[in-house]
N, C-alpha and C. Protein backbone atom coordinates (compact mmCIF):
# COMPACT_ATOMS: atom_id res chain seq x y z
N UNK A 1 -66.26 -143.04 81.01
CA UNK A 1 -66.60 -144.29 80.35
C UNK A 1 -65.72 -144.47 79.12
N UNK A 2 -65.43 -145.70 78.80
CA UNK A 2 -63.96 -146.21 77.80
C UNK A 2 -64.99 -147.15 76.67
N UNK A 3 -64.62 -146.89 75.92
CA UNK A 3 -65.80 -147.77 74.28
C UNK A 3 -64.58 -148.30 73.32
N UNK A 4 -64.69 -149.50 73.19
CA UNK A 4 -63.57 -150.25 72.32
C UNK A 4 -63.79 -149.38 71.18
N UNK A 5 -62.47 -149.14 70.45
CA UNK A 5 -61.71 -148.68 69.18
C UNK A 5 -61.10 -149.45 68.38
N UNK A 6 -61.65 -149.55 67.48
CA UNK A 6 -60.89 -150.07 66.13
C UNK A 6 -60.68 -149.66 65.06
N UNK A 7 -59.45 -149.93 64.56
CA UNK A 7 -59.36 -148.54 63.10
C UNK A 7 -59.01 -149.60 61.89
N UNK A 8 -59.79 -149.20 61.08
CA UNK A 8 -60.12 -150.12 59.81
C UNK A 8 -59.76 -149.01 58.73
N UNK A 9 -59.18 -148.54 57.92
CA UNK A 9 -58.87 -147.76 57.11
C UNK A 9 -59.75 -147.79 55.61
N UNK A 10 -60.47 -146.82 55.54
CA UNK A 10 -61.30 -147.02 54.27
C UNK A 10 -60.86 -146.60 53.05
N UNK A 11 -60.59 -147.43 52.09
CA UNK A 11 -59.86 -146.55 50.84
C UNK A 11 -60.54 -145.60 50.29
N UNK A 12 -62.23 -145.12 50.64
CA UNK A 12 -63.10 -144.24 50.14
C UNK A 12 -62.83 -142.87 50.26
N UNK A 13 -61.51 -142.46 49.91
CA UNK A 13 -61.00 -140.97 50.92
C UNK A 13 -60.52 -140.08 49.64
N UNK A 14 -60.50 -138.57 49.64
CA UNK A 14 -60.29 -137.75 48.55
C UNK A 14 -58.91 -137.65 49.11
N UNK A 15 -57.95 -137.33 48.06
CA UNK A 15 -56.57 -136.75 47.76
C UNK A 15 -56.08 -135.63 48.87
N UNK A 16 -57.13 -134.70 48.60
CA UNK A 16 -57.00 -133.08 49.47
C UNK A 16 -57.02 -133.15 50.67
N UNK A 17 -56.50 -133.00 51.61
CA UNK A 17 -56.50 -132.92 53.24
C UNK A 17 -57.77 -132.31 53.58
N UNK A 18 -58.54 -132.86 54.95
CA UNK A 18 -59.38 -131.87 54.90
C UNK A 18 -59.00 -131.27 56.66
N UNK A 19 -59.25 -129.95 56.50
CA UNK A 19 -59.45 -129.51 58.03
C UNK A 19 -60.90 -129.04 58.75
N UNK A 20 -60.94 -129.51 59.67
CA UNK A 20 -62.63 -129.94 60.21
C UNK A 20 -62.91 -129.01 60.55
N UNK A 21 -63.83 -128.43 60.50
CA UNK A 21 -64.37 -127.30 60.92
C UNK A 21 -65.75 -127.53 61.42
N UNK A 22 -66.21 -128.79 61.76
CA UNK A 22 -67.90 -129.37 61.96
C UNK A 22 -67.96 -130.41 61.94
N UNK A 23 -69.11 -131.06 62.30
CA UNK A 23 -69.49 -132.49 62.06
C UNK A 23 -70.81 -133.16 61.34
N UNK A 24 -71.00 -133.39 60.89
CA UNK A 24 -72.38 -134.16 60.25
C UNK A 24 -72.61 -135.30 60.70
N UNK A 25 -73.65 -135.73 61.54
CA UNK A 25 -74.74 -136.70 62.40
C UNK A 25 -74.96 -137.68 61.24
N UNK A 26 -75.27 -138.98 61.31
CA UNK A 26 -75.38 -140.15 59.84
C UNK A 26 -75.76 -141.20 60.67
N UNK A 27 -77.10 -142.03 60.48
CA UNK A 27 -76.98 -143.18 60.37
C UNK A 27 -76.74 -143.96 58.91
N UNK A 28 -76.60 -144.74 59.07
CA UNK A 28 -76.32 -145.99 58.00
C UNK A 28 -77.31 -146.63 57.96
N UNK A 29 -78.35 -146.92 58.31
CA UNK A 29 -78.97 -147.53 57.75
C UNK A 29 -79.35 -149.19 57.90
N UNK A 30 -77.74 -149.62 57.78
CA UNK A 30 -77.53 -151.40 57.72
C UNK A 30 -77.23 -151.69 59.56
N UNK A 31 -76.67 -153.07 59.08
CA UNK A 31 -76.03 -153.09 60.76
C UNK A 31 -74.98 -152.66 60.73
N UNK A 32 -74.13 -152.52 61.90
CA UNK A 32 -72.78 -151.61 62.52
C UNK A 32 -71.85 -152.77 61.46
N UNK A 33 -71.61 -154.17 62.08
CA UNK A 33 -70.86 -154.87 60.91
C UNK A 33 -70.74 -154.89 59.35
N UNK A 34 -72.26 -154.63 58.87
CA UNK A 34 -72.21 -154.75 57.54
C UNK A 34 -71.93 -152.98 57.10
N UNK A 35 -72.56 -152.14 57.80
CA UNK A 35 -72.13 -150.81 57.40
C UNK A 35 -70.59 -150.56 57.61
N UNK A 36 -69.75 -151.22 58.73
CA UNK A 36 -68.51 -151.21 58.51
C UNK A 36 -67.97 -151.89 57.11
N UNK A 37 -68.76 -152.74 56.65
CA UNK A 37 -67.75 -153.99 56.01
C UNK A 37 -67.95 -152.68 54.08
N UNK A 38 -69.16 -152.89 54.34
CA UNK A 38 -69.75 -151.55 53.20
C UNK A 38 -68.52 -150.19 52.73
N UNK A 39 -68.55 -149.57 53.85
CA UNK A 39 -67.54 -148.64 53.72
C UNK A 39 -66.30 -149.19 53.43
N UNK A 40 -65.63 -150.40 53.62
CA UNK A 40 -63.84 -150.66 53.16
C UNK A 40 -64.08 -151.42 52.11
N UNK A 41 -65.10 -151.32 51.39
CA UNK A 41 -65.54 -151.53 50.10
C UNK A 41 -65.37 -150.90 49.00
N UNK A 42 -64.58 -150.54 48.13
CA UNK A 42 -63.93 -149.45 47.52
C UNK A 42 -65.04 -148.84 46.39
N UNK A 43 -66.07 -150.26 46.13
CA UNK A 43 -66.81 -149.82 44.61
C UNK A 43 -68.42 -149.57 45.98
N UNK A 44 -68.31 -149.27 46.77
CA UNK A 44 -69.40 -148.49 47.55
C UNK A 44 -69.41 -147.32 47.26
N UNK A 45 -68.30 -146.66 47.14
CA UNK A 45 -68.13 -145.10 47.59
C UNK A 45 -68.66 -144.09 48.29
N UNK A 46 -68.65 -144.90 49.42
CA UNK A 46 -69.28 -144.00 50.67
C UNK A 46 -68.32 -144.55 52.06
N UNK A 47 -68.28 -143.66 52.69
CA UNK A 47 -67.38 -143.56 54.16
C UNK A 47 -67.96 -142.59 54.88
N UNK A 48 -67.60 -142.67 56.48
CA UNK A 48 -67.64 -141.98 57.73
C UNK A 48 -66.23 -142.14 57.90
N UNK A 49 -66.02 -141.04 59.08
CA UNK A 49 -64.75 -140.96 59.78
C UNK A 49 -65.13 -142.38 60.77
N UNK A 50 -65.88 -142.18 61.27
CA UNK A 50 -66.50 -143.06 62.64
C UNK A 50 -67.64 -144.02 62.65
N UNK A 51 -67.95 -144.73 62.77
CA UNK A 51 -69.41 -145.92 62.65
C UNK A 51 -69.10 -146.51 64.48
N UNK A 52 -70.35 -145.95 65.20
CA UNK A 52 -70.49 -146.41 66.42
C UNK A 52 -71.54 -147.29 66.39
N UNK A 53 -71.47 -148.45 67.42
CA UNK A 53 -72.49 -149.60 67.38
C UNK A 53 -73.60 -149.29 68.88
N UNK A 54 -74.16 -150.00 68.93
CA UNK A 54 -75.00 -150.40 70.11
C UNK A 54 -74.14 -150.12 71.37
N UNK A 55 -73.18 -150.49 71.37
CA UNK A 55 -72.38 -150.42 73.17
C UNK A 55 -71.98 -149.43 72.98
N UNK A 56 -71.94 -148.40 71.94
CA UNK A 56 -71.33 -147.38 72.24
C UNK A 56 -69.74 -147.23 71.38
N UNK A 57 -68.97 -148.86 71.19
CA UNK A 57 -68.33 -149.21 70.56
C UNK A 57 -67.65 -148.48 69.08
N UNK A 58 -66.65 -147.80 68.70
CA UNK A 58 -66.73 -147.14 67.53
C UNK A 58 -65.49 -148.15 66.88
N UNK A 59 -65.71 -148.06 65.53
CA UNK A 59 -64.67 -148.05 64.36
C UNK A 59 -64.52 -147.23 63.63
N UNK A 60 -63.19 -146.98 63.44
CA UNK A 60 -62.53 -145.24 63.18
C UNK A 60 -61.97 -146.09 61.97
N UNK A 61 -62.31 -145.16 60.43
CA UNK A 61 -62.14 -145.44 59.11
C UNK A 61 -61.80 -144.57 58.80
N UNK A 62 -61.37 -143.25 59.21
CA UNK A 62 -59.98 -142.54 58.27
C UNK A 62 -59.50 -141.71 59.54
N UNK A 63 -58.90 -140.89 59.13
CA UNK A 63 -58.16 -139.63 60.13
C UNK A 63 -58.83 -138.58 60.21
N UNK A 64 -58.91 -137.93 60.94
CA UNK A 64 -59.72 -136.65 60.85
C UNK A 64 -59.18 -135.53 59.64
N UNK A 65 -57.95 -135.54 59.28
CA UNK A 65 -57.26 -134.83 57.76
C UNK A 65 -57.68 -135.64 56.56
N UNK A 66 -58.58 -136.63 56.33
CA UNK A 66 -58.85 -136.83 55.36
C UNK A 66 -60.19 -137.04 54.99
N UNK A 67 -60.66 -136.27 53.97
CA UNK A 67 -62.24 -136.40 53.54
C UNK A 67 -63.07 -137.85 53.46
N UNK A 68 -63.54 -137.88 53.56
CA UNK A 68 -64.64 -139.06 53.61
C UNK A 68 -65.29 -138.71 52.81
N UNK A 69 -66.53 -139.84 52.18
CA UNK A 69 -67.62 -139.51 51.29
C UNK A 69 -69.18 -139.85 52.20
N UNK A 70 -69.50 -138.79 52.76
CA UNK A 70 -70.61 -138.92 53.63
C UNK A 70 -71.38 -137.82 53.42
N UNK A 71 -71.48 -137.14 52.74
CA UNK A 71 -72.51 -136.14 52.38
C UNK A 71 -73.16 -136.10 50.96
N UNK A 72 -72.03 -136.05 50.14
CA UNK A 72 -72.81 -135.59 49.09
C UNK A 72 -73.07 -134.47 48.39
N UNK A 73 -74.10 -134.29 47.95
CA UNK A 73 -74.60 -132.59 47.27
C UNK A 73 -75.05 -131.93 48.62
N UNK A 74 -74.50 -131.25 49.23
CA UNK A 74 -74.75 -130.63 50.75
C UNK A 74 -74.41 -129.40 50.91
N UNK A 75 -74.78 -128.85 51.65
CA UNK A 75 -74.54 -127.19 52.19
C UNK A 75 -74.69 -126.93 53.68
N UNK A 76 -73.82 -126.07 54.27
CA UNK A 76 -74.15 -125.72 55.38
C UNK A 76 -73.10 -124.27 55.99
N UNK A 77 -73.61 -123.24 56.65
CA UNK A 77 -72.78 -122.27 56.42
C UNK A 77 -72.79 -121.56 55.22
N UNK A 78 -73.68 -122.23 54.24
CA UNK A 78 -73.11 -120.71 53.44
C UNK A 78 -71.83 -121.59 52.26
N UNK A 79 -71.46 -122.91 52.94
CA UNK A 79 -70.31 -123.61 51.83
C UNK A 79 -71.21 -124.87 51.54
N UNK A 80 -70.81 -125.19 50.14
CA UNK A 80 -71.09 -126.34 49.53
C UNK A 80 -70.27 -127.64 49.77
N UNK A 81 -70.60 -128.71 49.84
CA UNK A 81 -69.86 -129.95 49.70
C UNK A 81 -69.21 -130.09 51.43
N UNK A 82 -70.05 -130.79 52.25
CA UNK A 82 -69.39 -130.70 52.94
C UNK A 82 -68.59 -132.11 53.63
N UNK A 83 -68.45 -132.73 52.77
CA UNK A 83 -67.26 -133.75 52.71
C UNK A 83 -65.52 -132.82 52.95
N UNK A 84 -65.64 -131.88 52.57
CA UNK A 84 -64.53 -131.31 52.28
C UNK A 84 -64.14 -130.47 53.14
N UNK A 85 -65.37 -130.32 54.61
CA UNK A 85 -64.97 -129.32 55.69
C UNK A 85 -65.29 -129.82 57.21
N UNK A 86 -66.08 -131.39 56.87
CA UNK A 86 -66.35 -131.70 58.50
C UNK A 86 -66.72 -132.97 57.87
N UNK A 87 -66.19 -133.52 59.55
CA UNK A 87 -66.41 -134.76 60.14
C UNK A 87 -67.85 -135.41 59.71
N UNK A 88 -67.39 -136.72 59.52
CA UNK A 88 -68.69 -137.80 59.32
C UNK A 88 -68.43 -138.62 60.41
N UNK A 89 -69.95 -138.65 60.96
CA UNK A 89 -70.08 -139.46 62.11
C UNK A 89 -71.27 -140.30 62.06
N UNK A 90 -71.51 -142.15 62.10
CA UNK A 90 -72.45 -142.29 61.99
C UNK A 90 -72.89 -143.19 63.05
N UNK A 91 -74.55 -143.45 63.40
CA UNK A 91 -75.38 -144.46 64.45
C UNK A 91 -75.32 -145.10 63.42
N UNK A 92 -75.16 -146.73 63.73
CA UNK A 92 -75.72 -147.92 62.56
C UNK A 92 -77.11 -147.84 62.83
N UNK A 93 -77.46 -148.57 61.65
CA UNK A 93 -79.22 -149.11 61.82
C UNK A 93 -80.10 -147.44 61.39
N UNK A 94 -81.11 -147.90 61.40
CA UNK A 94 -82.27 -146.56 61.39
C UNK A 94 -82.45 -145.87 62.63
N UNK A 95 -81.97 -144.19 62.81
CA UNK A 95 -83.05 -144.02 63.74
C UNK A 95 -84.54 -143.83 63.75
N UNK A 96 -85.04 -143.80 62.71
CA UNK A 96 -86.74 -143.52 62.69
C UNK A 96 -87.61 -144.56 63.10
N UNK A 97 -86.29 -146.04 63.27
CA UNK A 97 -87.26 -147.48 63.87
C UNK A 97 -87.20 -147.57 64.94
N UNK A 98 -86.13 -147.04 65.74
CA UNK A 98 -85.46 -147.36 67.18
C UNK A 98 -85.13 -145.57 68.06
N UNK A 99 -85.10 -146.22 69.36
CA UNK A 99 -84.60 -145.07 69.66
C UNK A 99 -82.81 -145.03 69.94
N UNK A 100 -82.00 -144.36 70.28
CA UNK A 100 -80.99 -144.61 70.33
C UNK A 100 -80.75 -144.70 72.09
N UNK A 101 -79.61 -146.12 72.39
CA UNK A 101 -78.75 -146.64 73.42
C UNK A 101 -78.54 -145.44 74.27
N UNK A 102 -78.40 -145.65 75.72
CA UNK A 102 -77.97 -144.64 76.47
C UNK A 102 -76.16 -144.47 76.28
N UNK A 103 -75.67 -146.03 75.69
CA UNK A 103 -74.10 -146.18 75.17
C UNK A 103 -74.20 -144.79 73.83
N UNK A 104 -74.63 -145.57 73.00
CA UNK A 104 -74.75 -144.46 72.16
C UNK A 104 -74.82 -143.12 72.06
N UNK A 105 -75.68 -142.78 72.64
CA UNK A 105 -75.47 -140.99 72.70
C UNK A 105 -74.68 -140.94 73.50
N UNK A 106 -74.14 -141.41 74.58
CA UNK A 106 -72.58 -141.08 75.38
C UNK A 106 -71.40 -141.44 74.47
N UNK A 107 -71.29 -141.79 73.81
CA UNK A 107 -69.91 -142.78 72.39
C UNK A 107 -70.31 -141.48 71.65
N UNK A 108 -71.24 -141.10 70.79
CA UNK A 108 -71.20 -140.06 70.03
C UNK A 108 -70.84 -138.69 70.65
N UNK A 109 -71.17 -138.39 72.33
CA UNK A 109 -71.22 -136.80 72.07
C UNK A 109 -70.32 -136.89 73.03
N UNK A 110 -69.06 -137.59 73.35
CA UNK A 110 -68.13 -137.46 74.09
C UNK A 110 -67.25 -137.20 73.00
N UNK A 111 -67.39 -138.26 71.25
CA UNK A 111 -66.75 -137.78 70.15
C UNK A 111 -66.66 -136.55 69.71
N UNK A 112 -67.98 -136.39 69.99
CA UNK A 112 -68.64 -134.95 69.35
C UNK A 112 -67.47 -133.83 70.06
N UNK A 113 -67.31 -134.04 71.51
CA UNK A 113 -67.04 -132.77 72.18
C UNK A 113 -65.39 -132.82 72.35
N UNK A 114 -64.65 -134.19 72.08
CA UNK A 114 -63.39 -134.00 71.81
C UNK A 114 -62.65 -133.48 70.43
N UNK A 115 -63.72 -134.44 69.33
CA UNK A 115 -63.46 -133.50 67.79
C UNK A 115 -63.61 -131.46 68.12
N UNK A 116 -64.31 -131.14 68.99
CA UNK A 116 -64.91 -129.70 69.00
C UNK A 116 -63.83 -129.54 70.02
N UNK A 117 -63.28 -129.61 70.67
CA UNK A 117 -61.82 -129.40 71.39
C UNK A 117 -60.52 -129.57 70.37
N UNK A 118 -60.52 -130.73 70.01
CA UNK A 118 -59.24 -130.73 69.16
C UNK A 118 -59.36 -129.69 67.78
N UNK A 119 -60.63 -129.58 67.58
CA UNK A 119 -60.22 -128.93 65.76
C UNK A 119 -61.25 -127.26 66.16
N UNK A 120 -61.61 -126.80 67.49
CA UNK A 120 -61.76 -125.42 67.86
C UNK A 120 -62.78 -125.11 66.93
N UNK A 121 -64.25 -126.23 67.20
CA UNK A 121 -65.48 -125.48 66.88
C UNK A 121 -66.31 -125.59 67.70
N UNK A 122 -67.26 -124.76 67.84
CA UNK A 122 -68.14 -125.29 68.94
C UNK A 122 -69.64 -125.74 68.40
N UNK A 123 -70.61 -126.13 69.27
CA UNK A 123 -71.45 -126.88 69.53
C UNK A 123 -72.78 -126.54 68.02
N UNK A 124 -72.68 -125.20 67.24
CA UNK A 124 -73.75 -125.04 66.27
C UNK A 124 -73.55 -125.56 65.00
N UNK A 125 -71.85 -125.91 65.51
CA UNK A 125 -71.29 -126.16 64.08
C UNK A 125 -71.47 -128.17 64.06
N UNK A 126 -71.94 -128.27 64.92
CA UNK A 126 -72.60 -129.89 64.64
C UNK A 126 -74.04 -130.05 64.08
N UNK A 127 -73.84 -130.88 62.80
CA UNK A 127 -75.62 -130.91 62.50
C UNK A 127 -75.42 -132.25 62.06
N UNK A 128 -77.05 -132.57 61.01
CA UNK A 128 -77.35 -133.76 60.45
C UNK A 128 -77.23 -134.03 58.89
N UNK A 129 -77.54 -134.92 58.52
CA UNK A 129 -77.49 -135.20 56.94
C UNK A 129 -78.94 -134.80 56.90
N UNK A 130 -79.78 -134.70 57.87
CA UNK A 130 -80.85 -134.42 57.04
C UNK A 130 -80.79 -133.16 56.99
N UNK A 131 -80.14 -132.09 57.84
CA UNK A 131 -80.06 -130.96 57.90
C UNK A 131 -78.85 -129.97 56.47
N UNK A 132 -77.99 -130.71 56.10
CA UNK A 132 -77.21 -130.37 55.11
C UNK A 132 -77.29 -130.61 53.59
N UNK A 133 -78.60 -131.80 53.70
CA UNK A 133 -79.59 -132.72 52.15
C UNK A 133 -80.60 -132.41 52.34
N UNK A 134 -81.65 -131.34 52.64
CA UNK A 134 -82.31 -131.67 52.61
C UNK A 134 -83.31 -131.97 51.61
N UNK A 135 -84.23 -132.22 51.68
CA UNK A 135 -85.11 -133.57 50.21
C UNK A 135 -84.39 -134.36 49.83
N UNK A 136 -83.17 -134.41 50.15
CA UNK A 136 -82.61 -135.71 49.58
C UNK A 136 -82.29 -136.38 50.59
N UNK A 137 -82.24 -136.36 51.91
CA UNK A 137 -81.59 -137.30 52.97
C UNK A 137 -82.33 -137.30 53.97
N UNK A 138 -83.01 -138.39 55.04
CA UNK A 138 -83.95 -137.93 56.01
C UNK A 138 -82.88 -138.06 57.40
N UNK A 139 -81.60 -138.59 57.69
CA UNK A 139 -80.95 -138.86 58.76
C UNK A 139 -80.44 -138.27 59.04
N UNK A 140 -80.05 -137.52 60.53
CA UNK A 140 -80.85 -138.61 61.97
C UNK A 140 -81.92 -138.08 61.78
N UNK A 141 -82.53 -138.79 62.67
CA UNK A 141 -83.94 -138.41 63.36
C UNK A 141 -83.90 -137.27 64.11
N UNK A 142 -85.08 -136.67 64.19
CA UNK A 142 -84.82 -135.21 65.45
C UNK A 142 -85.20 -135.67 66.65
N UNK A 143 -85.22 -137.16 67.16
CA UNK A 143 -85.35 -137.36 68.67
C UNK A 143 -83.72 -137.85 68.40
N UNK A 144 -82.69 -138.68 67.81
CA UNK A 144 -81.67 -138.88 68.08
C UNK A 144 -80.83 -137.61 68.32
N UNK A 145 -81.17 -136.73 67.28
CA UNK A 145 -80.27 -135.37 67.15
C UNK A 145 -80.38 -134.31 68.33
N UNK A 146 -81.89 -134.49 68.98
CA UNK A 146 -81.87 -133.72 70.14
C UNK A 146 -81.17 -134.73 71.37
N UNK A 147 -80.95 -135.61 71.66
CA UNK A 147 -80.77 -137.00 72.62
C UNK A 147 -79.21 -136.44 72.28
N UNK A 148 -78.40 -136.26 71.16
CA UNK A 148 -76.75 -136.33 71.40
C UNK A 148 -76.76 -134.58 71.54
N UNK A 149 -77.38 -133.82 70.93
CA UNK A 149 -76.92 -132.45 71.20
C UNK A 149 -77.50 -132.22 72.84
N UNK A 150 -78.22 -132.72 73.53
CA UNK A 150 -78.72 -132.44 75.02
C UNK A 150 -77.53 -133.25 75.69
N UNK A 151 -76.90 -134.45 75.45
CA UNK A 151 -75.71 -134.71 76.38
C UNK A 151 -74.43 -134.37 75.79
N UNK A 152 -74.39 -133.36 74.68
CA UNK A 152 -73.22 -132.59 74.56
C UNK A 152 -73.34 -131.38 75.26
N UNK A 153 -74.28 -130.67 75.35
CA UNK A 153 -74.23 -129.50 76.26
C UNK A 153 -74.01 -129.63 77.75
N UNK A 154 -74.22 -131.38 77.96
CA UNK A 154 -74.45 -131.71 79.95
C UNK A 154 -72.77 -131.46 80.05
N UNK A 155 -72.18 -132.56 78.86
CA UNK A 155 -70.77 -132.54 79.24
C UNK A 155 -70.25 -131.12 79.01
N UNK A 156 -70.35 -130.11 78.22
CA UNK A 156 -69.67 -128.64 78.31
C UNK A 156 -69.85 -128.25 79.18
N UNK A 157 -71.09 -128.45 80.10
CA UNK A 157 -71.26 -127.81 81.13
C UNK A 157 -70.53 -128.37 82.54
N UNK A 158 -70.53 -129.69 82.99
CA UNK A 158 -69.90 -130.51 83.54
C UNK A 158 -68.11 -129.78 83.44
N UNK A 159 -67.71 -129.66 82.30
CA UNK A 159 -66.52 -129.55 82.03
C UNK A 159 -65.89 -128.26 82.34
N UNK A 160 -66.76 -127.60 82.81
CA UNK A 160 -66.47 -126.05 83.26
C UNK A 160 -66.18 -126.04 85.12
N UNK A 161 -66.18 -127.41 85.49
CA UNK A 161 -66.57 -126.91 87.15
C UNK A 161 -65.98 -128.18 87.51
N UNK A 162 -64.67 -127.92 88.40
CA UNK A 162 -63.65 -128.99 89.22
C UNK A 162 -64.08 -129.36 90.66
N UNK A 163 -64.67 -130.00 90.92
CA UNK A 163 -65.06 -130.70 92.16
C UNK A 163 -63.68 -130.80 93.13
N UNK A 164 -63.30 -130.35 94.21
CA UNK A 164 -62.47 -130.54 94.80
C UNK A 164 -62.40 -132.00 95.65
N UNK A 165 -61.01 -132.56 95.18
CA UNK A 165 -60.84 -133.27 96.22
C UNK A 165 -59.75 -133.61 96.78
N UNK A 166 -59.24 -134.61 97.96
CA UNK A 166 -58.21 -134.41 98.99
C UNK A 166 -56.72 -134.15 98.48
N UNK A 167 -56.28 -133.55 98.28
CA UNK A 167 -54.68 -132.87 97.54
C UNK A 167 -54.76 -132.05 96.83
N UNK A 168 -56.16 -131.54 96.47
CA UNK A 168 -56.56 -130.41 95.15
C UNK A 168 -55.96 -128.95 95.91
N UNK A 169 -55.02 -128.23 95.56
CA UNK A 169 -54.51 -126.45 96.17
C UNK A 169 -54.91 -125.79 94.44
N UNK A 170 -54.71 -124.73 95.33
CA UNK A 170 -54.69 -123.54 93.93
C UNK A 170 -53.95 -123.94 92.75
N UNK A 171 -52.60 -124.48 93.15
CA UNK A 171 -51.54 -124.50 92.70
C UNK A 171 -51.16 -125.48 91.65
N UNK A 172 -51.75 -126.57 92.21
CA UNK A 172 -52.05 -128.13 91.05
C UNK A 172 -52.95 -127.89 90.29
N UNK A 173 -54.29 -127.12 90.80
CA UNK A 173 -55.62 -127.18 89.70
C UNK A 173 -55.15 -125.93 88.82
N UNK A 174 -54.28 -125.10 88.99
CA UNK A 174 -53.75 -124.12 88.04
C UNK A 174 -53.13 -124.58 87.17
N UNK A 175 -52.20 -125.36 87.39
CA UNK A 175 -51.44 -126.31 86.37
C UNK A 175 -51.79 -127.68 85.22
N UNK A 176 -53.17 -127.93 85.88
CA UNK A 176 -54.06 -128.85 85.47
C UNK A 176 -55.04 -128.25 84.52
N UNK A 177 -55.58 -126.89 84.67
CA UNK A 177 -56.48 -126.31 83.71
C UNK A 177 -55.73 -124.93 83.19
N UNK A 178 -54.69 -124.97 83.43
CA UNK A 178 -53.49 -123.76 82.78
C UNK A 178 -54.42 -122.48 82.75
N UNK A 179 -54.64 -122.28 84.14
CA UNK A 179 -55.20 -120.92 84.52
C UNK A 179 -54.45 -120.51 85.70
N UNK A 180 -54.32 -119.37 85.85
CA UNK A 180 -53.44 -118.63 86.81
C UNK A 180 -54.38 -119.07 88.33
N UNK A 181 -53.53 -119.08 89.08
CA UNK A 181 -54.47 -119.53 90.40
C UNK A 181 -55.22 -118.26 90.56
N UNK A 182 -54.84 -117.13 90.88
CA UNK A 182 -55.90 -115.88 91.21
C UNK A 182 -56.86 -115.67 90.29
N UNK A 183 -56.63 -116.61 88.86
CA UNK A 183 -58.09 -116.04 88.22
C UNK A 183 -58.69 -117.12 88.64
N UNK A 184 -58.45 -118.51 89.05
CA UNK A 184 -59.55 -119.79 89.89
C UNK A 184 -60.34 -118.99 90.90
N UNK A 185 -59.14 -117.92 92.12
CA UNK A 185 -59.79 -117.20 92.85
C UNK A 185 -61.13 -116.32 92.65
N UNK A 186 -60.85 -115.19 91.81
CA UNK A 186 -61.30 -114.65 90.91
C UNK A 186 -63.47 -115.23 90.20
N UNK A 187 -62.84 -116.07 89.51
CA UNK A 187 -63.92 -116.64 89.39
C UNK A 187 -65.10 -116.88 90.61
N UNK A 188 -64.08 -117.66 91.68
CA UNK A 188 -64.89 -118.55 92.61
C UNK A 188 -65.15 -117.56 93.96
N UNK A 189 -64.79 -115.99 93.76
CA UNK A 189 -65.05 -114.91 94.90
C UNK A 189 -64.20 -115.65 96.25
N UNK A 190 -62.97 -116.43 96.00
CA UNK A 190 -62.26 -116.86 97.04
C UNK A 190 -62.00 -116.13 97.86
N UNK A 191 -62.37 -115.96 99.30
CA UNK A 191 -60.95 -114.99 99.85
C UNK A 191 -60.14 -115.38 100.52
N UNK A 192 -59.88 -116.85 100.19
CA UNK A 192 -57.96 -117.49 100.96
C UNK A 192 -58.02 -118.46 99.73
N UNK A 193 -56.63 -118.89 99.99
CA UNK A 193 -56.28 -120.07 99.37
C UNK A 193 -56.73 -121.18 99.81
N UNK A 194 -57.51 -121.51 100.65
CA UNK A 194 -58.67 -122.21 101.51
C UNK A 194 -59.24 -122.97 100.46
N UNK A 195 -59.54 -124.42 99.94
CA UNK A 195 -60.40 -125.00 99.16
C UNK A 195 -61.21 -126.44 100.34
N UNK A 196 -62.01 -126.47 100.27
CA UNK A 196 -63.18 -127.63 101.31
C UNK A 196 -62.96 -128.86 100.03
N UNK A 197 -63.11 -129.69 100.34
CA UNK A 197 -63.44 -131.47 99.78
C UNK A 197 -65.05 -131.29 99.12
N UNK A 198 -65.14 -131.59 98.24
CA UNK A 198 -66.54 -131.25 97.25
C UNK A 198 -67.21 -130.18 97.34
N UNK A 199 -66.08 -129.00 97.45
CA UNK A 199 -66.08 -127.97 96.70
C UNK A 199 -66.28 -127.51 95.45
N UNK A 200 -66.87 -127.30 94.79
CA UNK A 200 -67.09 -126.90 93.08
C UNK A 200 -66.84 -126.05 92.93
N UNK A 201 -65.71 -125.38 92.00
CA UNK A 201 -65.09 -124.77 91.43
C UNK A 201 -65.41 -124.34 90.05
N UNK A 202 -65.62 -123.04 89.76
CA UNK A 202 -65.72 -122.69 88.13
C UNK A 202 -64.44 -122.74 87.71
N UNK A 203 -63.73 -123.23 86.36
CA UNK A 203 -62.42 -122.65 85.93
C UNK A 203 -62.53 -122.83 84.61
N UNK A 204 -63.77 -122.09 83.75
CA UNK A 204 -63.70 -121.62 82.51
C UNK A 204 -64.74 -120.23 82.58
């Protein structure tokens, strides 16, 4: 599934590069438009990397190397401030009024699981603002937060196992998931180079 992108650049960003090591869960509160319009607001001083709407739809307001102001006085790990070590990601609107879009939790935890591919963290190192403030911040909700961490684990899991189909050999799906063909074997107790048409394959 494909969710329109738009990149609006927020001047709300610190000097220091940041490298991601996590993500922090955020609604906003307002609507997706006005919480966008909010953030490229310079005397707001608040930003997300990301603000996804109802369809699933995101607007991307900085780079993943540059800090945002979406936390605050926060902790997690053991480090303080975590503007300065992970991703801000937010649902518009409240979740404690609504529940969240089936777009939505697919737009967030497909984000979720490519940020956790590209910047090599995995799945504990995603939490909430309410989880990094707490007494000071109630967002997300713990039905939104369980709703995107339950279809981030479908897709890790999904993402481990190649469905065969008509042209799939050892030889292409080795080159495609840069694994040696005998460890595809290996895995899958092959004993030929033999693959069937909706065949499922382990190759992680």
């Amino acid at each position: 599934m494909k969710f329109t992108k738009i990149i609006k650049q927020t001047p709300n960003i610190s000097k220091i590069p940041l490298y991601a090591t996590g993500i922090v869960l955020h609604h906003t509160g307002g609507s997706y438009a006005g919480s966008v319009d909010w953030c490229l607001r310079r005397e707001s001083k608040v930003s997300y990397h990301v603000i996804i709407d109802l369809k699933g739809d995101r607007t991307i307001l900085a780079k993943d190397n540059q800090i945002t102001w979406h936390s605050g006085r926060s902790s997690f790990m053991g480090r303080n401030l975590c503007n300065n070590f992970m991703l801000g990601i937010a649902i518009s609107g409240d979740t404690y009024r609504r529940l969240l879009t089936e777009d939505e939790i697919e737009s967030v935890a497909l984000l979720c699981v490519e940020k956790m591919k590209l910047h090599n963290f995995g799945i504990e190192r995603i939490t909430t603002h309410r989880r990094v403030s707490p007494n000071r911040k109630i967002d997300i909700d713990v039905r939104a937060e369980t709703s995107i961490l339950n279809r981030i684990k479908e897709i890790l899991n999904e993402n481990q196992y190649h469905t065969v189909i008509a042209g799939d050999n050892l030889w292409n799906l080795s080159k495609k998931y840069n694994l040696p063909a005998n460890t595809i074997k290996i895995l899958n107790d092959l004993k030929s180079d033999h693959l069937g048409i909706d065949q499922k394959l382990k190759i992680k």
